[in-house]
Protein backbone atom coordinates (compact mmCIF):
# COMPACT_ATOMS: atom_id res chain seq x y z
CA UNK A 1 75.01 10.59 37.34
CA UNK A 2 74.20 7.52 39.38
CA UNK A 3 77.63 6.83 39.71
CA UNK A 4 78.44 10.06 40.77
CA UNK A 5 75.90 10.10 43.06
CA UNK A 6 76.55 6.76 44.39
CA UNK A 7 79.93 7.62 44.88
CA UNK A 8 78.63 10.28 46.79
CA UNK A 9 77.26 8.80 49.38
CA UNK A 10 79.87 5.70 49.88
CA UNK A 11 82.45 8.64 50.39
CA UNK A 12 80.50 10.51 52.74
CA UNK A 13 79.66 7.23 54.70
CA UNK A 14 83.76 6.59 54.47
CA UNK A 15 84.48 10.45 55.93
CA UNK A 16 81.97 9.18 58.84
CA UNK A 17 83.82 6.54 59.44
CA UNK A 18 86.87 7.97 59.11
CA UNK A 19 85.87 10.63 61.75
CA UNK A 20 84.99 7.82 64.55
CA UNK A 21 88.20 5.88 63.78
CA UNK A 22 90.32 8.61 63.62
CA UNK A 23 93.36 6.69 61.96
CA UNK A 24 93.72 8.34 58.40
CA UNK A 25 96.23 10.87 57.64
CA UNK A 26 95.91 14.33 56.79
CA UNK A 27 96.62 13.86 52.85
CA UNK A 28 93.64 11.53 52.58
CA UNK A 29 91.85 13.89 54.04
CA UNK A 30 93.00 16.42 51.41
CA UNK A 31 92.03 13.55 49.09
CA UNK A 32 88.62 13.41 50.43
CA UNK A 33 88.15 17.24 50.10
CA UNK A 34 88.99 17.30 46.42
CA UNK A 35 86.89 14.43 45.80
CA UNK A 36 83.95 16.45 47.72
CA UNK A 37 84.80 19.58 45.58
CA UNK A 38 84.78 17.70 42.57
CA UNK A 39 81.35 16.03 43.26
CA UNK A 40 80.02 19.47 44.03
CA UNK A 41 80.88 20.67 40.67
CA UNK A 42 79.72 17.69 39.03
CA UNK A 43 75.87 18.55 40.68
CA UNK A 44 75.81 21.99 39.79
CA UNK A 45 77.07 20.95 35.83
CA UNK A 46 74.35 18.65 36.23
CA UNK A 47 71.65 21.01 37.15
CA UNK A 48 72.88 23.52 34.21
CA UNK A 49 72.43 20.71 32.10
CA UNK A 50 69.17 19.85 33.06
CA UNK A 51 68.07 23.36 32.76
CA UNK A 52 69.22 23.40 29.19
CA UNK A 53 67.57 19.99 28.62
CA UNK A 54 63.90 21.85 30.00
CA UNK A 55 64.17 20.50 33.35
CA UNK A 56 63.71 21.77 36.59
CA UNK A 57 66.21 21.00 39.32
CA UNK A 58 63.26 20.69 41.63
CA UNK A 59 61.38 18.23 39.37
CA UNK A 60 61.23 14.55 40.71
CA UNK A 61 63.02 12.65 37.63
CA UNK A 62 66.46 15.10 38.89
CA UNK A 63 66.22 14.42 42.05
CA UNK A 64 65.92 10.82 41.29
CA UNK A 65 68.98 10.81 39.53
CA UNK A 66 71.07 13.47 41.65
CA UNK A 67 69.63 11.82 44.81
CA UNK A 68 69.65 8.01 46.46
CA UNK A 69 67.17 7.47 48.73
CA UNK A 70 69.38 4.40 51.14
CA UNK A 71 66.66 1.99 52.83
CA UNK A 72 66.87 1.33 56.56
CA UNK A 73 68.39 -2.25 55.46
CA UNK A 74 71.54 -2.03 55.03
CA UNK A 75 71.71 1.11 52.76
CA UNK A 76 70.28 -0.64 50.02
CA UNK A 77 69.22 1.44 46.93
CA UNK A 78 65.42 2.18 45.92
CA UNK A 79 64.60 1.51 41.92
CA UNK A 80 64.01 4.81 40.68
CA UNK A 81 61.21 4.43 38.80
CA UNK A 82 61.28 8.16 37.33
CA UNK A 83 64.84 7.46 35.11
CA UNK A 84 62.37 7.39 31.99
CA UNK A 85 61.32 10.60 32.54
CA UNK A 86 64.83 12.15 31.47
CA UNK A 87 64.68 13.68 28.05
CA UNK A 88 67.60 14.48 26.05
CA UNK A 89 67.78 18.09 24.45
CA UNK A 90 67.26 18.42 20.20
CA UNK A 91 69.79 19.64 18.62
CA UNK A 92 69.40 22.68 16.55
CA UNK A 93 72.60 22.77 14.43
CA UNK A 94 73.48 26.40 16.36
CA UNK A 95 74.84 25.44 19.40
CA UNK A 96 78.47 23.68 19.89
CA UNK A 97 77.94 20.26 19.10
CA UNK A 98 81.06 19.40 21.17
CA UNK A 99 78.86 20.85 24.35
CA UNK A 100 76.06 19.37 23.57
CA UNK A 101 77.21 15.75 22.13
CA UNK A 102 79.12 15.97 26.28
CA UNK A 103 75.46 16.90 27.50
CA UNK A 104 73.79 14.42 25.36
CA UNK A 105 76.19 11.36 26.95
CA UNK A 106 75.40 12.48 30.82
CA UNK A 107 71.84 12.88 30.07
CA UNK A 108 71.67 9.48 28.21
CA UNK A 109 74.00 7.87 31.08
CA UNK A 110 71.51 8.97 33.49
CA UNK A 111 68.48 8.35 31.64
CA UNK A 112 69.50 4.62 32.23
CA UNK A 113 70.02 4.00 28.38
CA UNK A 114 70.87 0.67 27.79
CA UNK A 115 74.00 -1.17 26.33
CA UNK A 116 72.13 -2.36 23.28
CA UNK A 117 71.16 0.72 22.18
CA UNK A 118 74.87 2.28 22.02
CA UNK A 119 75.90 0.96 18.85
CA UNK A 120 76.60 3.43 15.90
CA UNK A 121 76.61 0.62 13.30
CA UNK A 122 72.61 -0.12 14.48
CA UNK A 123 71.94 3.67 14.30
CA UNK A 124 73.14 4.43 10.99
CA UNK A 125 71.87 1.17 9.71
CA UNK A 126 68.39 1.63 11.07
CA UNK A 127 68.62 5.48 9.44
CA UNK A 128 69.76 4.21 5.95
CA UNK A 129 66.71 1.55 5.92
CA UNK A 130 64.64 4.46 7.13
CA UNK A 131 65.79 7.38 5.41
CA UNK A 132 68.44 6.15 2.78
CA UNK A 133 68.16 6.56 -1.26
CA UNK A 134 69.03 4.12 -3.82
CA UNK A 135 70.87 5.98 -6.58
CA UNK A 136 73.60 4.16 -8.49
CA UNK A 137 76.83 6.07 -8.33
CA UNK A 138 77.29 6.85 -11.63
CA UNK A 139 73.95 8.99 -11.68
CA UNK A 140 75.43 10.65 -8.49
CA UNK A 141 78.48 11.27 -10.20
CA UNK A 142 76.92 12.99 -13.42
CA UNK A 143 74.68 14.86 -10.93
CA UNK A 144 77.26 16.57 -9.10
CA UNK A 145 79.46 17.07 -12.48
CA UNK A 146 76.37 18.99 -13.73
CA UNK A 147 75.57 20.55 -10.12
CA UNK A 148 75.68 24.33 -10.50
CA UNK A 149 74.37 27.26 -8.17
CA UNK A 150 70.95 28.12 -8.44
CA UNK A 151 69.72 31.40 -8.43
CA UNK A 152 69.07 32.63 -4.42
CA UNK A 153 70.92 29.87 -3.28
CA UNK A 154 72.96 30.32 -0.16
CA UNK A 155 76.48 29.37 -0.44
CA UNK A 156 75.85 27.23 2.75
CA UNK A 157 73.27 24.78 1.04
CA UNK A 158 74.98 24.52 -2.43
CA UNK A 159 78.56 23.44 0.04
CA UNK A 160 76.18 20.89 1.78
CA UNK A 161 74.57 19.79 -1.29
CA UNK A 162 77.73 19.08 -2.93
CA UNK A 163 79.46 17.39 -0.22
CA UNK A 164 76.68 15.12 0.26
CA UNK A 165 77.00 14.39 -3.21
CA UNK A 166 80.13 13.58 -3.06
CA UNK A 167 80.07 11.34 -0.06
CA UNK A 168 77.06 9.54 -1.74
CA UNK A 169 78.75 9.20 -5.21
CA UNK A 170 82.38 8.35 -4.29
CA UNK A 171 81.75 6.56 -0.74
CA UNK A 172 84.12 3.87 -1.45
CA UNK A 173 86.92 6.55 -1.84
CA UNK A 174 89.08 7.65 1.39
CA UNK A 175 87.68 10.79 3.22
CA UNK A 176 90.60 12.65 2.17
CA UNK A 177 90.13 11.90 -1.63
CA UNK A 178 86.68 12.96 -1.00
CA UNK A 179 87.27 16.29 0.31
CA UNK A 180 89.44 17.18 -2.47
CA UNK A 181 86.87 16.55 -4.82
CA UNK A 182 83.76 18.27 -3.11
CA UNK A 183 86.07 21.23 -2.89
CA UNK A 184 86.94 21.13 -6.43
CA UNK A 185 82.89 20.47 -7.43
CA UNK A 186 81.76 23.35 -5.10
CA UNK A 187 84.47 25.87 -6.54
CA UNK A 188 83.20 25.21 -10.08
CA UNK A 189 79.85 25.12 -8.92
CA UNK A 190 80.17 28.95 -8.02
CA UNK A 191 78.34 32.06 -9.70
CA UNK A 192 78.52 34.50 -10.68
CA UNK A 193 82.06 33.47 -12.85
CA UNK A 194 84.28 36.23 -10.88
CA UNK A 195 83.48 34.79 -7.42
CA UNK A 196 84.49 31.65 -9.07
CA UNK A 197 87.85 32.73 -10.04
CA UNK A 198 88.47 34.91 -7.10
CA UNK A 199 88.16 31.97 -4.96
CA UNK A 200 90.05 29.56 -7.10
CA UNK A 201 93.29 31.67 -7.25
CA UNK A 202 93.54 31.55 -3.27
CA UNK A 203 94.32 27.59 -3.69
CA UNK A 204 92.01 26.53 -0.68
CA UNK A 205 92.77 23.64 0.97
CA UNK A 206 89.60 22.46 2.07
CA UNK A 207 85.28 22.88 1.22
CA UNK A 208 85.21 24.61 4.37
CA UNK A 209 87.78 27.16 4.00
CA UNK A 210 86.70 27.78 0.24
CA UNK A 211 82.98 28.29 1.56
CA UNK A 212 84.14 30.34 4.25
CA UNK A 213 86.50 32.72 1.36
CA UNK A 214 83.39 32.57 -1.17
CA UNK A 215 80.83 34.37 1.59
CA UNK A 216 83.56 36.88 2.50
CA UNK A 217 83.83 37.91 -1.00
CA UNK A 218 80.17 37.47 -1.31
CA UNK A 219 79.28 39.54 1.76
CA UNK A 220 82.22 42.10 0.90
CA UNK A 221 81.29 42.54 -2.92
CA UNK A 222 77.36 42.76 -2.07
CA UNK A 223 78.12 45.81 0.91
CA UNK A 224 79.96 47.46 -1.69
CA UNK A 225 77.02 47.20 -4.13
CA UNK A 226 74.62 48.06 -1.89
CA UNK A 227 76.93 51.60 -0.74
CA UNK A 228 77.36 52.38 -4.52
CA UNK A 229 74.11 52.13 -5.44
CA UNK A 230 74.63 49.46 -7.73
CA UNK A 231 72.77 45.75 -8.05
CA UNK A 232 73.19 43.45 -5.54
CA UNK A 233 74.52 39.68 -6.75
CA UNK A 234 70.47 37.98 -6.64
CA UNK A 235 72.66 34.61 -4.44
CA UNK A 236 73.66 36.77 -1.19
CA UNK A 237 70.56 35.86 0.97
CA UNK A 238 69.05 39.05 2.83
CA UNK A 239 69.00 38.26 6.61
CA UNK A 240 67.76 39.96 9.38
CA UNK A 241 69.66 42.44 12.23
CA UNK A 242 69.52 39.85 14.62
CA UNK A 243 70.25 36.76 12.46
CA UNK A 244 74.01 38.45 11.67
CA UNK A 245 76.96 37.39 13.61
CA UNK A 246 79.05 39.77 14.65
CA UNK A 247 82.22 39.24 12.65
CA UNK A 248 79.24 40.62 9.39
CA UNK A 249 79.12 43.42 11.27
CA UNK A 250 82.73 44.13 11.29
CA UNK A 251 82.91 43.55 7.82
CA UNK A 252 80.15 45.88 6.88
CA UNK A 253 81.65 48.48 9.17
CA UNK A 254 85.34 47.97 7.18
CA UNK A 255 84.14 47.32 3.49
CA UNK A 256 86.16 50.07 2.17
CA UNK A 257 89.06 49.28 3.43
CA UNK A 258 88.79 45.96 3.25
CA UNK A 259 87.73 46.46 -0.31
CA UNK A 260 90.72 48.26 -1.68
CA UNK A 261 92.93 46.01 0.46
CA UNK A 262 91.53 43.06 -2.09
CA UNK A 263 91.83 44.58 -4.87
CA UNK A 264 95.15 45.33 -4.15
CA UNK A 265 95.88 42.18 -2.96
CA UNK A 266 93.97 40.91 -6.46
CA UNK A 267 96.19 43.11 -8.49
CA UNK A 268 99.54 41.98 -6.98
CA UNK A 269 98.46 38.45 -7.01
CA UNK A 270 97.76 38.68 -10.73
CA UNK A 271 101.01 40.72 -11.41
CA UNK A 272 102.65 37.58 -9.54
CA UNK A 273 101.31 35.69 -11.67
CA UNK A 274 101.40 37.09 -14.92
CA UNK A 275 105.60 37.52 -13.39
CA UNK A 276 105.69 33.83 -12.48
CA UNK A 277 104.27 33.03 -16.13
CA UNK A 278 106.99 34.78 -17.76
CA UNK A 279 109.41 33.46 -16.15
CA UNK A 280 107.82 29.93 -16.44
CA UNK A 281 107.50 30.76 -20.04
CA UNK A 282 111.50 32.36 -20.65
CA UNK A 283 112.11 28.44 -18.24
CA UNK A 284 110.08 26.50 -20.84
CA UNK A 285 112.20 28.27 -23.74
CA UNK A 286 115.61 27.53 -22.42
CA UNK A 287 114.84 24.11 -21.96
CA UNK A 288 113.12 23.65 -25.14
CA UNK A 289 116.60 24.74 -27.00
CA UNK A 290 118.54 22.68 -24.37
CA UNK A 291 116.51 19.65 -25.69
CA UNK A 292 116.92 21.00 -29.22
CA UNK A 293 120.52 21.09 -28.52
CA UNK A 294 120.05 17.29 -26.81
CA UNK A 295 118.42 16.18 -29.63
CA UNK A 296 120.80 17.39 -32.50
CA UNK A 297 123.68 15.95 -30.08
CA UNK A 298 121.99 12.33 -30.11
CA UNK A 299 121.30 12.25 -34.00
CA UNK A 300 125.10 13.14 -34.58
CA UNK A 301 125.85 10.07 -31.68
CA UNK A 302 123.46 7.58 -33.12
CA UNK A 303 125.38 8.03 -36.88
CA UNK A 304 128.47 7.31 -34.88
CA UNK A 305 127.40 4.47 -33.83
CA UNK A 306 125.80 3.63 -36.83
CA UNK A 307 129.30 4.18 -38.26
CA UNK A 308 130.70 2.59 -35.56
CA UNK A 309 128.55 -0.48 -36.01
CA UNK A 310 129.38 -0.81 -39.84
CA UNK A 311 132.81 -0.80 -39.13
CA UNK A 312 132.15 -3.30 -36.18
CA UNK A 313 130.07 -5.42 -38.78
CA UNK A 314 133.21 -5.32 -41.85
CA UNK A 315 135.44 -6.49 -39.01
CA UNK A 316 133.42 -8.94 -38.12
CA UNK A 317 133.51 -10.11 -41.96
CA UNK A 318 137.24 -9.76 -41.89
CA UNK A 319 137.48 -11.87 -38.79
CA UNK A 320 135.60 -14.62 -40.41
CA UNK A 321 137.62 -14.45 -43.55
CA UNK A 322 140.49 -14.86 -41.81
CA UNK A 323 138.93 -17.57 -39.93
CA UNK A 324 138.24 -19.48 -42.83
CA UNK A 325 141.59 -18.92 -44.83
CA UNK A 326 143.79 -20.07 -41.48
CA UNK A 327 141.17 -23.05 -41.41
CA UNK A 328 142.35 -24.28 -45.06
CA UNK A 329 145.73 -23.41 -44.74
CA UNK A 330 145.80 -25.45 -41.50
CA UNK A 331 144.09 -27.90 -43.33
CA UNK A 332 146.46 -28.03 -46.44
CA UNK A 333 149.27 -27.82 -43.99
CA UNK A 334 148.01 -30.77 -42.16
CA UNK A 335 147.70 -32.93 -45.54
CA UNK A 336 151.04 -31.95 -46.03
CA UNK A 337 152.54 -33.29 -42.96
CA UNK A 338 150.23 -35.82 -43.59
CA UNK A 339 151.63 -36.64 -47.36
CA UNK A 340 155.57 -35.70 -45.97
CA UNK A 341 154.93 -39.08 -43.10
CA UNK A 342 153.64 -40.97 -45.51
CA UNK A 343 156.56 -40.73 -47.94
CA UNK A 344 159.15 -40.80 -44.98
CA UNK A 345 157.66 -43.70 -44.11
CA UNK A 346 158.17 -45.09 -47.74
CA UNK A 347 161.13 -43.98 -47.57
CA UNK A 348 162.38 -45.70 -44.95
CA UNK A 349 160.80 -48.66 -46.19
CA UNK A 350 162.45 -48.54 -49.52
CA UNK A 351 166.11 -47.68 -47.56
CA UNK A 352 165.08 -50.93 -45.19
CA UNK A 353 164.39 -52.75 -48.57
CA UNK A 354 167.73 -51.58 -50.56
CA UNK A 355 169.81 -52.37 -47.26
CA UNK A 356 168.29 -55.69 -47.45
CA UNK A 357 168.76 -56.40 -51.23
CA UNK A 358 172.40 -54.45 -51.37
CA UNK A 359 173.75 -55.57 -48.53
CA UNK A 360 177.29 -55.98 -50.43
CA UNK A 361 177.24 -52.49 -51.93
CA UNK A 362 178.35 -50.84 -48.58
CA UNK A 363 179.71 -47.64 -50.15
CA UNK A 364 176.97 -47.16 -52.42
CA UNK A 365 174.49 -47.80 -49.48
CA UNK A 366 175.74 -45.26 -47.51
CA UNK A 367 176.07 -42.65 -50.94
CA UNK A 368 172.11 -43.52 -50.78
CA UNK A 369 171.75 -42.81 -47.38
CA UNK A 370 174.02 -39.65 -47.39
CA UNK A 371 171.52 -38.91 -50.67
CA UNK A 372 168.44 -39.72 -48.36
CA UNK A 373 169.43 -37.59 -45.36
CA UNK A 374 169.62 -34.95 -47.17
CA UNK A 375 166.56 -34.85 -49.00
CA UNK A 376 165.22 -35.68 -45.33
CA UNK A 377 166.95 -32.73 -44.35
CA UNK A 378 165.38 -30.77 -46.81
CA UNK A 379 162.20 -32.10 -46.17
CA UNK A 380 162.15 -31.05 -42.66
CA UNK A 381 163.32 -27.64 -43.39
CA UNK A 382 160.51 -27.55 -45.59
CA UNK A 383 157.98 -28.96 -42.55
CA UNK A 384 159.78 -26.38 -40.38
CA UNK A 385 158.92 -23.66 -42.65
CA UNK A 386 155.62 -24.23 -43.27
CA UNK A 387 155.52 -24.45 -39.44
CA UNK A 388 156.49 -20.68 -38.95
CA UNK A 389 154.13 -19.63 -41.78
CA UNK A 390 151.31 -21.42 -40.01
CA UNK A 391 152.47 -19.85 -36.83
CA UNK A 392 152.47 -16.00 -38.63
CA UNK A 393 149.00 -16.89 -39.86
CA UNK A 394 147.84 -18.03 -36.76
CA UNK A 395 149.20 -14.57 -35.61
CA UNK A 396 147.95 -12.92 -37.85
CA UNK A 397 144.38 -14.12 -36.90
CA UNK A 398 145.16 -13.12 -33.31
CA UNK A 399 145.83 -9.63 -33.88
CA UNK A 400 142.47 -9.84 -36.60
CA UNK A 401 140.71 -10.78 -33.63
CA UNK A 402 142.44 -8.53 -31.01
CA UNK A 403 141.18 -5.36 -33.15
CA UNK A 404 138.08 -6.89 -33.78
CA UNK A 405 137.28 -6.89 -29.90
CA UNK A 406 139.24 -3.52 -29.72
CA UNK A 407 136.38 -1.93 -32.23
CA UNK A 408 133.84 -3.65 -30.58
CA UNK A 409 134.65 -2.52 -26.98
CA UNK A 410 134.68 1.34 -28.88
């Protein structure tokens, strides 16, 4: 408000001087004459708040702050020694808090309320030293487990009791998280047990909305009690003409209707149900014999491939069988070549030595070495033979191997 007002008073000095210059335009004028309007309804929004704070708009501490007295000197601005004076309004829990938290702000802006005194961190701390309660959690948490509604208990407090509860026993969850489970708490906190279920088959989304549902059945059911004749649930709190809103009215004044309309709406929810159930149920079957069906199908495959994998194993044997036999036939074949040099070599050595000791015996030299080329001749058809057979072995282990790796890859 001192701003305002200040702001006040430097524009109406600028419009004077404005007027003896003459040299702004006509849209700062327009300018001007919003920012006039606008102060104008800023005073009057002050006085209704003032009035609503107990106030008079003739008192001295609002016309201290919707007023500046400007000194001879200068214009300077008097201390205005009734600021303290300003009292902020209490609030009730009725009225809109977004009105009156709006209210609250101006009134503590103009009150002079200083800087240090705006943090919410100090507030809240200074309230939990003052007012707080040690509890460990886990007593919290089997409190509001076991938390039921007590007979004549309003919906209202049992909602509040439970969320604070919940915010006291699961404060280090997210406020989401704890929403969900206050809502949950407070549903199966409800009595009598068909309030409970009526309120639990709408699927709320919130504590609020579920309190909201649980009173409108409340109200509804305990109207139609009260028109039958019958008992009236002992939780729905009696309250006075003047204490019931409007909307109760309504409600009172369309019970019937409104009445049938649930139960209707009841019935065809729980024919939905029992509808959705069935067909949830004839769901479950079919895939029950599907995975029946699965099932058989994967005992059948895993004693094919237990099959498969004794048949993998046996040529695995084979291979190495194989394996072994071409190992000591290449091994007896190489002692052969081995054994075939080595009398080639004597051989030779025993032709070198004949040539050398019947080196007059030309025809029978060359009868011997006719003789000796042959047998050589022989002997290499014999080398050359047991070449090819090591070559069909080796072949033979090669295709061994090749269906090996075929039954494997199967």
């Amino acid at each position: 408000m001192e701003k305002f007002s200040e702001m006040g008073v430097k524009q109406e000095s600028r419009d004077g001087e404005e007027e003896g210059a003459g040299g702004w335009s006509k849209d700062m004028s327009g300018e001007f004459v919003k920012a006039r309007e606008a102060r104008e309804r800023l005073r009057e929004s002050a006085v209704m708040m003032a009035r609503d704070a107990g106030m008079s708009p003739s008192s001295a501490a609002f016309r201290a702050k919707t007023k500046r007295d400007v000194n001879n000197n200068g214009g300077a601005h008097q201390p205005v020694a009734a600021a303290a004076s300003v009292k902020t309004p209490k609030y009730s829990g009725k009225a809109d808090w977004e009105a009156f938290h709006a209210q609250f702000e101006l009134l503590a802006h103009a009150g002079g309320c200083p800087e240090d005194r705006h943090s919410y961190e100090a507030l809240a701390g200074a309230l939990k030293r003052r007012f707080g309660q040690c509890f460990p959690p886990e007593l919290l948490r089997n409190k509001l487990s076991n938390r039921c509604r007590k007979s004549g208990e309003t919906l209202r407090a049992l909602a509040n009791d439970v969320e604070s509860l919940t915010r006291r026993a699961y404060a280090h969850m997210p406020p989401g998280v704890q929403s969900e489970l206050a809502r949950d708490q407070f549903i199966r906190a409800l009595l009598p047990a068909d309030l409970r279920v009526g309120v639990q088959l709408q699927h709320q989304q919130s504590l609020q909305v579920a309190l909201e549902m649980a009173v409108e059945r409340e109200i509804v059911w305990s109207v139609a009690a009260r028109s039958s004749g019958g008992p009236v649930p002992p939780a729905v709190r009696s309250c006075r003409e003047e204490e019931k809103p409007v909307w109760v009215t309504k409600v009172t004044e369309s019970v019937p209707v409104l009445l049938e309309e649930k139960m209707r709406e009841m019935e065809a929810a729980v024919n939905a149900e029992r509808k959705l159930w069935q067909q949830q149920e004839a769901r479950v079957k079919a895939e029950l014999a599907s995975l029946e069906r699965d099932l058989q199908e994967s005992k059948e495959k895993e004693s094919l491939v237990a099959s498969l994998e004794k048949c993998l194993q046996e040529g695995k044997e084979r291979e190495r069988s194989l394996v072994e036999e071409g190992a000591k036939r290449e091994a007896q074949s190489k002692e052969l070549l081995r054994s075939l040099e080595a009398e080639k070599d004597h051989l030779e050595e025993r032709l070198m030595n004949q040539l050398a000791q019947l080196n007059g015996s030309i025809a029978d030299y060359q009868q011997k070495a006719v003789d000796n080329r042959e047998h050589l001749t022989e002997l290499q058809r014999e080398v050359e033979r047991l070449a090819r057979e090591r070559a069909e072995l080796e072949a033979e282990a090669q295709s061994e191997s090749d269906r090996a790796a075929r039954l494997e890859e199967a």
